[in-house]
Protein backbone atom coordinates (compact mmCIF):
# COMPACT_ATOMS: atom_id res chain seq x y z
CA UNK A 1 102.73 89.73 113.48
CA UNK A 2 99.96 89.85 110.91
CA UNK A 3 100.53 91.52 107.41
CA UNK A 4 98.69 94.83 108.18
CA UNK A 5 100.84 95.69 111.74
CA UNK A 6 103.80 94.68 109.97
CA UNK A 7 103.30 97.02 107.10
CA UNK A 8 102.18 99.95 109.99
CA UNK A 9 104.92 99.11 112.09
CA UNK A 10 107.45 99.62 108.87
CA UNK A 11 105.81 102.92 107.58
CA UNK A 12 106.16 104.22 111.44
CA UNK A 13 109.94 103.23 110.97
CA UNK A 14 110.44 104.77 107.95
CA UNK A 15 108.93 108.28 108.83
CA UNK A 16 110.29 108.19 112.06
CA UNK A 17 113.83 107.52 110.35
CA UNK A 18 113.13 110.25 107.68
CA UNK A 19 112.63 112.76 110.38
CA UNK A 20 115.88 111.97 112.04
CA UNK A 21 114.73 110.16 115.14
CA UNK A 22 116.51 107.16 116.15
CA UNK A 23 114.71 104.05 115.49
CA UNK A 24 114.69 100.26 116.89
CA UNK A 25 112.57 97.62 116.41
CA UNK A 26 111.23 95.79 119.00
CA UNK A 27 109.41 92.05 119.62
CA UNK A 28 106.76 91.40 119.87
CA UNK A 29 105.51 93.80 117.46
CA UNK A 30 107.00 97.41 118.40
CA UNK A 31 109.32 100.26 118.21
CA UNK A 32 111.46 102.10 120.28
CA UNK A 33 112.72 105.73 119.26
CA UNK A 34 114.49 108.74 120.68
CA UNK A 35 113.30 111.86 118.93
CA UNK A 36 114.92 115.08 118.19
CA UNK A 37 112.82 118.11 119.36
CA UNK A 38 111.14 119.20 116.06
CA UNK A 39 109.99 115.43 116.06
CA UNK A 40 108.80 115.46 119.51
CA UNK A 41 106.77 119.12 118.70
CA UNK A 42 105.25 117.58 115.58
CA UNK A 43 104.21 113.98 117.41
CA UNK A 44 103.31 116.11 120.97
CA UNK A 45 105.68 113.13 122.90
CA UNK A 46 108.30 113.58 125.07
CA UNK A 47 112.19 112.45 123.58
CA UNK A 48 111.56 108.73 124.30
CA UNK A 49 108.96 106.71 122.57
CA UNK A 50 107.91 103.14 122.48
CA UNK A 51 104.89 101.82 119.67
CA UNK A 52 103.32 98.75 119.69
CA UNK A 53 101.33 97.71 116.79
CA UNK A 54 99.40 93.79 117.51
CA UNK A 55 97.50 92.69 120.34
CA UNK A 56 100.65 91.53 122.53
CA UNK A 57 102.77 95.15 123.40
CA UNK A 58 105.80 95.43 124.47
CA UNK A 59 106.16 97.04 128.42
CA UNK A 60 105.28 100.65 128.38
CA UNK A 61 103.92 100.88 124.66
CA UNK A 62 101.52 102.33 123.17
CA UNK A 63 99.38 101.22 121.18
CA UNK A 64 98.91 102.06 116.80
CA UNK A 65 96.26 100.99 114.71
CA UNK A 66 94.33 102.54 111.86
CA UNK A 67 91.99 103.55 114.71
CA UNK A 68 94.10 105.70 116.59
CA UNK A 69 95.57 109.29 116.29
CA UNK A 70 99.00 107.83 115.42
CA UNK A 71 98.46 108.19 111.69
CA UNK A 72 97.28 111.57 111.81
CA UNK A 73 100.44 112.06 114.03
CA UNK A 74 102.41 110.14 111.79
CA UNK A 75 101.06 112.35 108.26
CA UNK A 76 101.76 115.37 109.93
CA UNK A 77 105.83 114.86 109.90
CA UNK A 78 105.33 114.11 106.41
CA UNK A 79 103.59 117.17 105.14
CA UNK A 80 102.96 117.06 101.52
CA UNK A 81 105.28 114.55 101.08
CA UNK A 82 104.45 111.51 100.11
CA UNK A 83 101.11 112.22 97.95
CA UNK A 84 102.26 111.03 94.83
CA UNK A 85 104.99 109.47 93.44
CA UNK A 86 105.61 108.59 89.80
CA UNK A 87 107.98 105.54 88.21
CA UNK A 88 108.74 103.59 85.69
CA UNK A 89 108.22 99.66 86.54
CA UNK A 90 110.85 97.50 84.72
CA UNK A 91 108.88 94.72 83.44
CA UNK A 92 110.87 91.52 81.51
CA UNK A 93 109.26 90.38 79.34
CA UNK A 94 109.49 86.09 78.16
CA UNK A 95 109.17 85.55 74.55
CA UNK A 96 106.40 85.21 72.97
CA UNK A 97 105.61 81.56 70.77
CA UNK A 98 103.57 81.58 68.28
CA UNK A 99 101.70 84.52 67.88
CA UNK A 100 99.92 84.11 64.95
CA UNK A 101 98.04 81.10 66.91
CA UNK A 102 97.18 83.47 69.99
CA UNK A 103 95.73 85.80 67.13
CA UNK A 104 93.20 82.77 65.30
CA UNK A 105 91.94 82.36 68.78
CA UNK A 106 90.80 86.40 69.31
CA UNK A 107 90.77 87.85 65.96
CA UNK A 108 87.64 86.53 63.62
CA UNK A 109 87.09 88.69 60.13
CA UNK A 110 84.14 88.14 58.07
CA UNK A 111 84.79 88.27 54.45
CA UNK A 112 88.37 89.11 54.79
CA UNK A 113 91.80 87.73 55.32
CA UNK A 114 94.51 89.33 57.65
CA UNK A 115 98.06 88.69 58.06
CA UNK A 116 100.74 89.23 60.91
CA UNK A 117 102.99 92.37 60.44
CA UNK A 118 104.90 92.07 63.08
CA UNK A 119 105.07 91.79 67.47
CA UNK A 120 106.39 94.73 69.65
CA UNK A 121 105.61 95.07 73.55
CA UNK A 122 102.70 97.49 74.47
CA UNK A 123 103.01 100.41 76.94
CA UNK A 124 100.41 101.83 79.17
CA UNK A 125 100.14 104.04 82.74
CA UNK A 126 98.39 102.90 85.57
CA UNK A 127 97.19 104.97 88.42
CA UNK A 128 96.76 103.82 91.62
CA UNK A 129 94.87 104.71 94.67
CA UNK A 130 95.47 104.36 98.51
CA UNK A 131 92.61 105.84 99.54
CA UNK A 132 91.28 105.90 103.31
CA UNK A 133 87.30 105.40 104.57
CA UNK A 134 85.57 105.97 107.83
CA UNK A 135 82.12 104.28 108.97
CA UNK A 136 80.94 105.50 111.98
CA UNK A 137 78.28 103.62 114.28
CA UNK A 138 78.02 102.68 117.97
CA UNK A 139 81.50 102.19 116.97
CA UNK A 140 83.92 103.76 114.53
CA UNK A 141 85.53 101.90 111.75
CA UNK A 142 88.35 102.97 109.52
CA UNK A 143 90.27 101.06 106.71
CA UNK A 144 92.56 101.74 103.51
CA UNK A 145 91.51 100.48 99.92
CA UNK A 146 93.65 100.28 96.72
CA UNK A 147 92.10 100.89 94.02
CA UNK A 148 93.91 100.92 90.29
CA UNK A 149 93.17 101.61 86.65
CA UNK A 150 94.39 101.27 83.69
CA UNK A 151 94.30 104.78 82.00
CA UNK A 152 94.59 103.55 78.10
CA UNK A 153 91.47 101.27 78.53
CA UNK A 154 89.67 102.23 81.81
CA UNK A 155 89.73 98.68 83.45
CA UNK A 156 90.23 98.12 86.94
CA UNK A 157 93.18 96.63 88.40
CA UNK A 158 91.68 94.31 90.68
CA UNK A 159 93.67 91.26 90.74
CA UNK A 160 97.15 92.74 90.75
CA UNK A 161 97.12 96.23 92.19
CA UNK A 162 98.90 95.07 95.67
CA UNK A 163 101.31 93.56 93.47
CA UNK A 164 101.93 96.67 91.66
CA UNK A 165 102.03 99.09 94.63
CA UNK A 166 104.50 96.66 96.22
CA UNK A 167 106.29 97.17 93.47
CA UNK A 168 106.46 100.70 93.02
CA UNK A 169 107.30 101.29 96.78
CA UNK A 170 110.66 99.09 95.86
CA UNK A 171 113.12 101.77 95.12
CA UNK A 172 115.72 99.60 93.55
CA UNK A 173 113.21 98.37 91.04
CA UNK A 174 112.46 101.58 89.03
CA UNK A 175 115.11 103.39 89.57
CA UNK A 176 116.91 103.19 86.36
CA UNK A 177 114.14 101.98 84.45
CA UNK A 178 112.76 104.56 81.31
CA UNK A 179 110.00 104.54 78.82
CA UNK A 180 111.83 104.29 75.48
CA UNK A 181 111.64 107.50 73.69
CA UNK A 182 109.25 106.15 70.44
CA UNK A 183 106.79 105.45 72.94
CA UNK A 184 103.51 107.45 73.13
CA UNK A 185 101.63 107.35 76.47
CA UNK A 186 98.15 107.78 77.00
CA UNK A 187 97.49 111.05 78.88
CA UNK A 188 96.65 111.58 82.51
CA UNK A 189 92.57 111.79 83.14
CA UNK A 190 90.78 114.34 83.97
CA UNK A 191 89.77 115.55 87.71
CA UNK A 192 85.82 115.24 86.37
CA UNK A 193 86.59 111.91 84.93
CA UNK A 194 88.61 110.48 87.70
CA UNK A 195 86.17 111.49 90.15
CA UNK A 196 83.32 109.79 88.21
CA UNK A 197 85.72 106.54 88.08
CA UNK A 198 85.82 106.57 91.59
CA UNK A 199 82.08 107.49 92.03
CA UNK A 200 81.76 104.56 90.33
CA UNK A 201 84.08 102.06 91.60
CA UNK A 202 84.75 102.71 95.38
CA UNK A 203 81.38 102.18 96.93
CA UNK A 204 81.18 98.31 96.35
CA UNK A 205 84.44 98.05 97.44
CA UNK A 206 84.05 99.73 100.56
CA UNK A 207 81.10 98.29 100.85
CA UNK A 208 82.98 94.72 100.62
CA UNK A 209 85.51 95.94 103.20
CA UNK A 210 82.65 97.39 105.89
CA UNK A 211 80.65 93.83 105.30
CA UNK A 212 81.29 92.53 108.51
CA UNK A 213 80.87 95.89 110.29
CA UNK A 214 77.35 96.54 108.23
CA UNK A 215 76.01 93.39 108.88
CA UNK A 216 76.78 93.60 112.72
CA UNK A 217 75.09 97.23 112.74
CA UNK A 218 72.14 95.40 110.88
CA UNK A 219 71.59 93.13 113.53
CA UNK A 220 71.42 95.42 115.94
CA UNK A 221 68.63 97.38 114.32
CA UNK A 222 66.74 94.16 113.92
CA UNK A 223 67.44 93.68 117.58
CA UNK A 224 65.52 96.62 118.13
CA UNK A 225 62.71 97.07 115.77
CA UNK A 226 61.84 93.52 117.36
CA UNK A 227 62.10 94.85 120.71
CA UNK A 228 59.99 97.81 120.00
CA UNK A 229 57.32 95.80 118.54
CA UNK A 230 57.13 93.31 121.22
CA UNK A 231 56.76 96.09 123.91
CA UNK A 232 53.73 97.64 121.66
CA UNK A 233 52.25 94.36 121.03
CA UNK A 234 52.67 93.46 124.71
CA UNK A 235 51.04 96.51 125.12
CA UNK A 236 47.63 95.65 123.45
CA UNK A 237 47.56 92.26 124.57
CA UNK A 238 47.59 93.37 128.39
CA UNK A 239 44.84 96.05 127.43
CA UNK A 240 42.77 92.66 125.16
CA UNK A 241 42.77 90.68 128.21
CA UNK A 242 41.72 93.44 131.09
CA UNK A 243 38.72 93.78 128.56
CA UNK A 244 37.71 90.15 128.68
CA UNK A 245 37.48 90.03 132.52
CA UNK A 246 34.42 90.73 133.98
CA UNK A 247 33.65 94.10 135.33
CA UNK A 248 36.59 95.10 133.25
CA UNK A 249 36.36 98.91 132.85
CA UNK A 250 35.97 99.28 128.93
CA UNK A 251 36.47 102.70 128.45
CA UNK A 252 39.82 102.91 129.99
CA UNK A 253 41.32 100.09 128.50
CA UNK A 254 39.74 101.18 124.92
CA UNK A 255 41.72 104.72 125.96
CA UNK A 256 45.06 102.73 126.53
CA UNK A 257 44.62 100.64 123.42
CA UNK A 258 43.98 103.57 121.15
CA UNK A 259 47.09 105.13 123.40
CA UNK A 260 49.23 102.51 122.33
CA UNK A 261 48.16 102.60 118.60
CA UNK A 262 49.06 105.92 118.63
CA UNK A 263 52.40 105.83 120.19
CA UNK A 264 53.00 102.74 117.99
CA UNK A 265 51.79 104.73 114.71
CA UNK A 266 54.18 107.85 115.58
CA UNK A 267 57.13 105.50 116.11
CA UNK A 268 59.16 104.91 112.96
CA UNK A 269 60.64 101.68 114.21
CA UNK A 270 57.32 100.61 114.53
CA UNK A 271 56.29 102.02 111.15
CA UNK A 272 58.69 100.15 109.12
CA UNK A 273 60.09 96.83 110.47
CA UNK A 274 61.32 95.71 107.60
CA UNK A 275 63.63 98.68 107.08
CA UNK A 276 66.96 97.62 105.72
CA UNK A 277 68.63 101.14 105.55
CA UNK A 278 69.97 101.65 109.23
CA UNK A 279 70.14 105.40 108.68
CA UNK A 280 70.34 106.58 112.41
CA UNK A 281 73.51 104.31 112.78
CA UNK A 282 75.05 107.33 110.58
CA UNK A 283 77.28 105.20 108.25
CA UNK A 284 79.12 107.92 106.36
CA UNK A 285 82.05 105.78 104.18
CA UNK A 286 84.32 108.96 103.40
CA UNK A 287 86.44 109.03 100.06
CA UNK A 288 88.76 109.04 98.48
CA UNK A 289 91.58 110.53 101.28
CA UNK A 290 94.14 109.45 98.38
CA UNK A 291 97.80 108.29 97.70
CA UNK A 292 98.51 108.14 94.28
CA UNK A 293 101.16 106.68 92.18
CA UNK A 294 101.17 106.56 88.91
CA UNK A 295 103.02 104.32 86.55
């Protein structure tokens, strides 16, 4: 079982469980269930239900991925549960050697001296994002990014944000865990200044995510233009070489030339083979459909 159908087939569990059906893991890869009746109403099933979430299913199964209906199912038990969840992460901290030396390294004064008061552990909040895109095409891609920031300094949280959402989705590590009460947190942001974080920040990532897809869809469109250009070209070249033949009839073949030319010019393929923007492929990456936790 890969990391992603694991994770899918243990948030299926979990709702499932939370709605009081009857859950059971199966192998390879699956789930068996017997629902009550509001869960079968919500999920449209009948009382019995069987999930498979890889490649390999088990008999009778059917099958969940990020492209399927199931996770629409699956939200709609939940509600508005679920959007947002707030904790405080228990971090411990190993002692710190030295610090004066750590501060000759970062801290350079020109014309003044400084000296060390004293050490004490810093507190911030992150907030992070599970937030859900769509590219659609000949074919239809979905995914889920997290994305996290630092809300003291603005920074993303890049390298460590699966780390920290693993970690907040651990209820036995926050739940006794409290900010000290001499400690001043910076304030939640904005909705303006979130949304121009995200503005910001999610396209490249999705854009990293869809690379694969994008380039694909790219090929096909150079597929084409070159198609469309060879049948114009092939076009002319017919017409070119009916005129060289004697008793070739040159008005009609100067009327198909200037046919093609025309059809060609009105084309946009033809206009513009080096276009790089596949807009009729309709990529539309949709944002943020978000989770948020903040810590």
């Amino acid at each position: 079982m890969t990391a992603s159908s694991g994770r899918l087939r243990e948030f299926a569990v979990g709702v499932l469980a939370e709605a009081g059906a009857l859950v059971e893991r199966l192998e390879p890869e699956g789930l068996e269930a017997l629902l009550p009746a509001p869960v079968q109403q919500a999920l449209q099933t009948p009382d019995w239900l069987r999930l498979g979430f890889a490649t390999e299913l088990p008999p009778e199964a059917q099958r969940v991925s990020l492209e399927s209906d199931w996770l629409t199912r699956l939200g709609g038990l939940l509600g508005e549960r679920g959007r947002r969840a707030t904790c405080v992460l228990p971090m411990v901290l190993p002692p710190l050697p030295h610090p004066e030396r750590l501060l000759e390294h970062g801290l350079i004064l020109h014309n003044a001296v400084y000296r060390l008061a004293g050490v004490r552990p810093a507190w911030t909040r992150y907030r992070l994002l599970v937030c859900r895109y769509i590219a659609i095409s000949d074919e239809k891609r979905e995914g889920i990014i997290t994305f996290g920031m630092n809300l003291t300094s603005g920074s993303a949280l890049d390298p460590f944000v699966d780390v920290l959402l693993a970690a907040v989705t651990n209820d036995t590590s926050t739940q006794a865990a409290t900010v000290p009460s001499d400690v001043e947190l910076p304030l939640d942001w904005t909705v303006a200044r979130l949304h121009t974080c995200l503005t910001r920040a999610l396209p490249a990532r999705v854009g990293a995510h869809l690379h694969p897809f994008i380039s694909g869809m790219q090929r096909r469109l150079d597929r084409d233009l070159a198609q469309v250009f060879e049948y114009y070209s092939g076009l002319r070249q017919e017409s070119w070489q009916r005129l060289q033949r004697p008793g070739a009839d040159a008005a009609r073949e100067q009327l198909r030339l200037e046919a093609a030319d025309a059809s060609a010019a009105s084309d946009p393929a033809h206009q513009a083979p080096q276009r790089r923007t596949p807009d009729r492929y309709g990529l539309e990456p949709l944002g943020p459909q978000t989770r948020a936790a903040t810590l």
